[in-house]
C-alpha atoms as a PDB file:
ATOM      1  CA  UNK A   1       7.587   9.583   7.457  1.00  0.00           C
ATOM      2  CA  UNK A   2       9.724   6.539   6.395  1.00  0.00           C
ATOM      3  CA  UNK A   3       8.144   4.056   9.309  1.00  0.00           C
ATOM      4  CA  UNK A   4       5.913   2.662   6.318  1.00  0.00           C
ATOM      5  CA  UNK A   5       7.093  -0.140   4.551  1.00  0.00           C
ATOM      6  CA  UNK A   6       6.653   1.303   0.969  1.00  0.00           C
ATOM      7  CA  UNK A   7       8.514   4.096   1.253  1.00  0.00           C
ATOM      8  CA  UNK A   8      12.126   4.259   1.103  1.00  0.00           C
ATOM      9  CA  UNK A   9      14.152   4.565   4.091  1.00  0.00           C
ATOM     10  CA  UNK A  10      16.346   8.248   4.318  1.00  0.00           C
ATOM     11  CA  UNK A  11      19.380   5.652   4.393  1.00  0.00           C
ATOM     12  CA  UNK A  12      18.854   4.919   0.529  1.00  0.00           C
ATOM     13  CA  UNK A  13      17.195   8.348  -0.336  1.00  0.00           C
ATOM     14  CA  UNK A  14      20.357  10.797   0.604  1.00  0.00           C
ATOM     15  CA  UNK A  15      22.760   8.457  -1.441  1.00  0.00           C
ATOM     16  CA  UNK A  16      20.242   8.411  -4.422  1.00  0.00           C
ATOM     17  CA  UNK A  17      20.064  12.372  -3.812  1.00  0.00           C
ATOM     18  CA  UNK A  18      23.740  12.841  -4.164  1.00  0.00           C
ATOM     19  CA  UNK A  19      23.955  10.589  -7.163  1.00  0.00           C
ATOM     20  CA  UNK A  20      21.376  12.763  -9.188  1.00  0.00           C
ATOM     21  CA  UNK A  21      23.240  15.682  -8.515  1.00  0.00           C
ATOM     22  CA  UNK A  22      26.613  14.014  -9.938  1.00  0.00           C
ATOM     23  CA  UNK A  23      25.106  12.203 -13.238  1.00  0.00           C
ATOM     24  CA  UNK A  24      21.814  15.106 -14.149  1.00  0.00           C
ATOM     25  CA  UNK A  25      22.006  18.185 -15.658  1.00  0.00           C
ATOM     26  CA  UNK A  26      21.546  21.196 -12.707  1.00  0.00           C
ATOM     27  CA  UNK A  27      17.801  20.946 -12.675  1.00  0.00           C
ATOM     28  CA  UNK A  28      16.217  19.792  -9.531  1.00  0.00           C
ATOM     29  CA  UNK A  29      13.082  18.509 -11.666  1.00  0.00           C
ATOM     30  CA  UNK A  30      15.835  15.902 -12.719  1.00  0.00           C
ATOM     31  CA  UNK A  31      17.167  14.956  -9.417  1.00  0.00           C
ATOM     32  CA  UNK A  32      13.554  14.557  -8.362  1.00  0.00           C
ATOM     33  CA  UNK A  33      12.441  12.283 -11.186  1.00  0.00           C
ATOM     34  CA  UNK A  34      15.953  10.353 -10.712  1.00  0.00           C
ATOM     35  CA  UNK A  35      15.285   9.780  -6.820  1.00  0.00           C
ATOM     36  CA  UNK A  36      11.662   9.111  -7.550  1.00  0.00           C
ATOM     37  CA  UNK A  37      12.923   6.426 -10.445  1.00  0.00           C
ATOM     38  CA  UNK A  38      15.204   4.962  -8.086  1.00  0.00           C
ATOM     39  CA  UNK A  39      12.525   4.598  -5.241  1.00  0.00           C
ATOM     40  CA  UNK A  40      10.264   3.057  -8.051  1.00  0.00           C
ATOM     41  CA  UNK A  41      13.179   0.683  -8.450  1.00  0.00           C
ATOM     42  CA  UNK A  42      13.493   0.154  -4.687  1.00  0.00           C
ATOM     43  CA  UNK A  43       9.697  -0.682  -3.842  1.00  0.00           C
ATOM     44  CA  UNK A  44       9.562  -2.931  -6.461  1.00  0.00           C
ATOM     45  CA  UNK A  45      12.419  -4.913  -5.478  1.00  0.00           C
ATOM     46  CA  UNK A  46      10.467  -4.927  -2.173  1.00  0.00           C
ATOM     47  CA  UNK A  47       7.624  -6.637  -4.015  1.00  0.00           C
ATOM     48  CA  UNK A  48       9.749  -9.195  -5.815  1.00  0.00           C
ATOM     49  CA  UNK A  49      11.578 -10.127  -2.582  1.00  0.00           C
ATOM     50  CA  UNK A  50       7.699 -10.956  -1.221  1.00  0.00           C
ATOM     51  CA  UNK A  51       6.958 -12.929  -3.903  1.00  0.00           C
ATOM     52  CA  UNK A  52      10.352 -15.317  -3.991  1.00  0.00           C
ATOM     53  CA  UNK A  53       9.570 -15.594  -0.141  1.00  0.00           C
ATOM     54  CA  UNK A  54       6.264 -17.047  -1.567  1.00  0.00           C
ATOM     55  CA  UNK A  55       7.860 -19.087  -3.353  1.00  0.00           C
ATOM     56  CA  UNK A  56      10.676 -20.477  -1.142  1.00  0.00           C
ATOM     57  CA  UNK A  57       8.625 -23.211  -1.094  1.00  0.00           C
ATOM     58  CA  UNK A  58       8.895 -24.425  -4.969  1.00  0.00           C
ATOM     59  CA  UNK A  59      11.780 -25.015  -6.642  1.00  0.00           C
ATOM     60  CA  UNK A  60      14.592 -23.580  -7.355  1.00  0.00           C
ATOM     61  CA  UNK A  61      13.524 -22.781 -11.117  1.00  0.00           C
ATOM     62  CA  UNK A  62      10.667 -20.929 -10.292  1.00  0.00           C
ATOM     63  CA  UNK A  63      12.916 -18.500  -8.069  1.00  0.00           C
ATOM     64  CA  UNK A  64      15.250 -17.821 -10.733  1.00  0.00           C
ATOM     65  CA  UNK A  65      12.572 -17.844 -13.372  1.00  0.00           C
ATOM     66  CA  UNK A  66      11.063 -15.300 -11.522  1.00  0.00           C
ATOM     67  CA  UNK A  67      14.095 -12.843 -10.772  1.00  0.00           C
ATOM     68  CA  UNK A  68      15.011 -13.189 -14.732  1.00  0.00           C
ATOM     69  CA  UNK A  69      11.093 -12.315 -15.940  1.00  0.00           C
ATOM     70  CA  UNK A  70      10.627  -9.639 -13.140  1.00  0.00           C
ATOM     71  CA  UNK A  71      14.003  -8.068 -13.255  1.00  0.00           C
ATOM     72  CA  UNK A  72      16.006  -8.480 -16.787  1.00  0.00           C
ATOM     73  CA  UNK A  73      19.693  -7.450 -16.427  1.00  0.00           C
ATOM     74  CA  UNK A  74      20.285  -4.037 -18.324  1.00  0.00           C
ATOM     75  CA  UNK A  75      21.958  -3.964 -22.120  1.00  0.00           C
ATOM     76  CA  UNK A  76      25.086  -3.694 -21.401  1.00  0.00           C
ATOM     77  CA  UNK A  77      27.398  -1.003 -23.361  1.00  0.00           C
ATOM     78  CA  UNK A  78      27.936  -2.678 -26.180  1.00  0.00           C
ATOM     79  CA  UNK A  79      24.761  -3.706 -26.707  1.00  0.00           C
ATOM     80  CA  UNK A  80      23.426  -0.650 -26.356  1.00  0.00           C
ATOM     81  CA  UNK A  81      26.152   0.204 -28.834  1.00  0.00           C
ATOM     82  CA  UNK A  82      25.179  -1.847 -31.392  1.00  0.00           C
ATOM     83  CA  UNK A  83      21.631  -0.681 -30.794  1.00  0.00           C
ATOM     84  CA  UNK A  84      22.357   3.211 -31.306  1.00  0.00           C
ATOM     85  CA  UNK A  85      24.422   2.073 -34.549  1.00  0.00           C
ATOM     86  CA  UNK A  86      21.447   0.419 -35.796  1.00  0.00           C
ATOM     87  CA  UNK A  87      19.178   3.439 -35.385  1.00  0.00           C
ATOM     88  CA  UNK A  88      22.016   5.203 -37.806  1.00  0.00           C
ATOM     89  CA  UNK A  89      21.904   2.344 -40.707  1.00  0.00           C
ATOM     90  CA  UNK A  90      18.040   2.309 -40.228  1.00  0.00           C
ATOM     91  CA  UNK A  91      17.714   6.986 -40.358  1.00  0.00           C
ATOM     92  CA  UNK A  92      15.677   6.397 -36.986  1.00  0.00           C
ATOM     93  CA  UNK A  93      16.244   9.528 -35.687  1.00  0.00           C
ATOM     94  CA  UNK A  94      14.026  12.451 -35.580  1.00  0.00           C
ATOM     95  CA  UNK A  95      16.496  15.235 -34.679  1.00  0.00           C
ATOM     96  CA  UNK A  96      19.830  16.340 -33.679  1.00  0.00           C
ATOM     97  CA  UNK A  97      20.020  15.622 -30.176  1.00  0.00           C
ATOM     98  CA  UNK A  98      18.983  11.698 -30.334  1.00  0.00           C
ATOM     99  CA  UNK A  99      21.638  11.617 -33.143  1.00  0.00           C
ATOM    100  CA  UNK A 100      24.082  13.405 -30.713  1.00  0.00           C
ATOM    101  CA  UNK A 101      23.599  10.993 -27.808  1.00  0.00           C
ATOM    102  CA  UNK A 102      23.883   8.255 -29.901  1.00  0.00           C
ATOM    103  CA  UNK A 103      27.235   9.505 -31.008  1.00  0.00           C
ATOM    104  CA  UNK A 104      28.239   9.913 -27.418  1.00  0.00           C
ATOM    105  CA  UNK A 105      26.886   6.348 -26.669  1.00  0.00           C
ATOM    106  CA  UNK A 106      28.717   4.877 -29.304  1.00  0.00           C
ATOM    107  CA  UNK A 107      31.937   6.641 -28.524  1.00  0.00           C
ATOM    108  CA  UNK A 108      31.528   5.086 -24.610  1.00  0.00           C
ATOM    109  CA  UNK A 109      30.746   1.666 -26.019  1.00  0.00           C
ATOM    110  CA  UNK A 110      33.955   2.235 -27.702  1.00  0.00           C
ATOM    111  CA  UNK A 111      36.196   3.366 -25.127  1.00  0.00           C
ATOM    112  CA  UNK A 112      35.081   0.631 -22.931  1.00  0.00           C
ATOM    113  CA  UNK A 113      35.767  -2.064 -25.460  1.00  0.00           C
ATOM    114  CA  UNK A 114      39.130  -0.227 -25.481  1.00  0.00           C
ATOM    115  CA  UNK A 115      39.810   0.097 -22.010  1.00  0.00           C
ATOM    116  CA  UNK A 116      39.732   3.150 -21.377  1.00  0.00           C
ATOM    117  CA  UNK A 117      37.831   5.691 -19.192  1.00  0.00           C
END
């Protein structure tokens, strides 16, 4: 099943198994979709790693031009943070639970700033 280079080989897809089952609720709909996210991810690294092959041949700029507009690093804590506290000053939410979570992201933000786990 996995000798096909677009699918994921059962190397990656047993640690991504095990890792939905630690950080999603107990629904296996969720560790599917997480796996399935995460296999997303991986084939489309595959596809960025052709295309910087491609370009081997440029310059140097292009590569890392092309990692920064094909993969952007994540917001970090804090900014995401800053982000939820902004959805507070501006009433964006639309019910309890996005309030909630942003609560919890905030506090995590928070406790990272501080150092602690």
């Amino acid at each position: 099943m996995t000798d096909h280079p677009i699918i994921p080989p059962s190397e990656l897809i047993k640690p991504w198994w095990k890792e939905a089952q630690k950080v999603n609720e107990p629904d296996i709909q969720c560790w599917v979709t997480h796996v399935a996210v995460r296999a997303a991810q991986w084939g489309a690294d595959q596809e960025l790693e052709a295309c910087v092959k491609l370009l081997e041949l440029s310059d140097k700029n292009a590569r890392d031009f092309l990692y920064s507009a094909r993969r952007p690093k994540p917001l970090s804590l804090k900014q995401q943070g800053l982000q939820a506290l902004g959805r507070f000053t501006s009433n964006a939410h639309t019910n309890g639970d996005e309030m909630m979570r942003d609560f919890d992201l905030i506090r995590q933000a928070l406790q990272e700033i501080k150092g602690e786990d």
